[in-house]
Protein backbone atom coordinates (compact mmCIF):
# COMPACT_ATOMS: atom_id res chain seq x y z
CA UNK A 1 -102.13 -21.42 139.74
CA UNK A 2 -99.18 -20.30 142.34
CA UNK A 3 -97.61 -22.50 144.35
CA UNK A 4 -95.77 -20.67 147.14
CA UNK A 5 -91.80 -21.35 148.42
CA UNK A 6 -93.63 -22.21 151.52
CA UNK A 7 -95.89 -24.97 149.96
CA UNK A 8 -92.57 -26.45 148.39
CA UNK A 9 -90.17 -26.87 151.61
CA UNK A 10 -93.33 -28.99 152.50
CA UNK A 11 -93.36 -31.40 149.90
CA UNK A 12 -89.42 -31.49 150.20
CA UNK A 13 -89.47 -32.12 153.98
CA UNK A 14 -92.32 -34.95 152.66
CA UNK A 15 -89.81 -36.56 150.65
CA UNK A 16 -86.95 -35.46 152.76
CA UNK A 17 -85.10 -33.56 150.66
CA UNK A 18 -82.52 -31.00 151.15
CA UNK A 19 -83.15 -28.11 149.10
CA UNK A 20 -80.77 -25.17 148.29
CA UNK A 21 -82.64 -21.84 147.97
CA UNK A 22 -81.94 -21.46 144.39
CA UNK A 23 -83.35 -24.81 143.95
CA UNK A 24 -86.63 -24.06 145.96
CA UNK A 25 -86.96 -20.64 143.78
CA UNK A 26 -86.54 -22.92 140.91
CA UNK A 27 -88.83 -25.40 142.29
CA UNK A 28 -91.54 -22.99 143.04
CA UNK A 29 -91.25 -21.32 139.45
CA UNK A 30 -91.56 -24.91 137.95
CA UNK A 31 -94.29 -26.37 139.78
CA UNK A 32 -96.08 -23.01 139.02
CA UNK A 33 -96.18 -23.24 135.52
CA UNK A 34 -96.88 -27.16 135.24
CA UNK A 35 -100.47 -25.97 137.64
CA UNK A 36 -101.06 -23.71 135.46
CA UNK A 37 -100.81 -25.45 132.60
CA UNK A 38 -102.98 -28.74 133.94
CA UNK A 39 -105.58 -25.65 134.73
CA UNK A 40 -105.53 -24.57 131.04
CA UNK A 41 -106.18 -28.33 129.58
CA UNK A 42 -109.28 -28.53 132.34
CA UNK A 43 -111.47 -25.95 129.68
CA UNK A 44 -111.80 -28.68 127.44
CA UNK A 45 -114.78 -31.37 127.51
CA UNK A 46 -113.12 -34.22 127.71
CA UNK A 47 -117.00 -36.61 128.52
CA UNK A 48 -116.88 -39.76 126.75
CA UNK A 49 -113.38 -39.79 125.86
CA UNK A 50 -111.51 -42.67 127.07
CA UNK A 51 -108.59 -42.60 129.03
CA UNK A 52 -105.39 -44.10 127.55
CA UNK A 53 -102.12 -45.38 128.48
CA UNK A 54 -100.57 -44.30 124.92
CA UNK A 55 -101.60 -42.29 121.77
CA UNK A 56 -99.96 -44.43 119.73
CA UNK A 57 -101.79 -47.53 119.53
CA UNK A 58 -99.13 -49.82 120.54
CA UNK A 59 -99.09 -53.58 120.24
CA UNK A 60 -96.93 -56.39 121.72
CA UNK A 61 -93.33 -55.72 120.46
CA UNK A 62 -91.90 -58.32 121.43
CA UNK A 63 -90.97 -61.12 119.70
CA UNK A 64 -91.87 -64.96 119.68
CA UNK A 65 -90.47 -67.07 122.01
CA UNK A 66 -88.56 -69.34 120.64
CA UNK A 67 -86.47 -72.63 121.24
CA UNK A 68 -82.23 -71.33 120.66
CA UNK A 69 -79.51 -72.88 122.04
CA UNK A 70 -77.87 -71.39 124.80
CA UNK A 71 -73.82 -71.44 126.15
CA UNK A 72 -72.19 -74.44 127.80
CA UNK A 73 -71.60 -74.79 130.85
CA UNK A 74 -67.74 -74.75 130.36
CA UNK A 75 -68.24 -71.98 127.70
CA UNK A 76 -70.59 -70.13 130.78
CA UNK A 77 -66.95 -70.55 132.97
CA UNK A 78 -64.93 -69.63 130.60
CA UNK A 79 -64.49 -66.17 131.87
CA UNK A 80 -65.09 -67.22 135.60
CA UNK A 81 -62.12 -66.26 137.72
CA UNK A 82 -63.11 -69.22 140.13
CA UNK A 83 -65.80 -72.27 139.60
CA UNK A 84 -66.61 -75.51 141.62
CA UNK A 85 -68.86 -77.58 139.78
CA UNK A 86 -70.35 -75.85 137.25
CA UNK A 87 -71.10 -72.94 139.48
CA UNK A 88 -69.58 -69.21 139.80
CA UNK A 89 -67.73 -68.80 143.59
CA UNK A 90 -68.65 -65.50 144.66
CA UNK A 91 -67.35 -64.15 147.89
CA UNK A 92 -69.98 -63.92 150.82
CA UNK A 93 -71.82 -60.88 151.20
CA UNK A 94 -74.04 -61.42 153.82
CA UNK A 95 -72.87 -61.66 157.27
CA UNK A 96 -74.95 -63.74 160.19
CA UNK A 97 -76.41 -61.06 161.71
CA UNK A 98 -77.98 -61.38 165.50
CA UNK A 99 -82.07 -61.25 165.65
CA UNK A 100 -83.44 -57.62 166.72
């Protein structure tokens, strides 16, 4: 299946994207081959086959939870360049801003 230059400044203005011509050629080429590809796998019967989130049979990989002891506070601030209490001081990113 073609997809045309045309049908790809489309999707780009979509997603507003700026495009280059070479990268719309390259784009086009691209797209082109993935369609026809998806085309090629729709020959096979694929009734009463399951759909799947992975091949591979994957199970939980992570591990236990489990009760560890974690830093200090003063080992936490070790490395702070400025604390108060227990607490990094950060500087203030957000300004008050006036309601709309």
């Amino acid at each position: 299946m073609e997809i045309t230059k045309q049908e790809v400044e489309k999707v780009a203005k979509l997603a507003r994207l700026e495009l280059t011509d070479g990268e719309q050629a390259a784009f086009t080429k691209q797209l082109s081959q993935i369609l026809t590809h998806v085309e090629t796998l729709k020959q096979y019967d694929t009734t009463g086959v399951e759909p799947t989130a992975t091949v591979l049979g994957q199970v939980n990989v992570f591990r236990q939870d489990s009760v560890s002891p974690s830093l200090s506070i003063d080992r936490a601030m070790d490395n702070a360049p400025e604390s108060i209490d227990g607490f990094f001081v950060v500087p203030k990113i957000i300004e008050d801003r006036q309601p709309l």
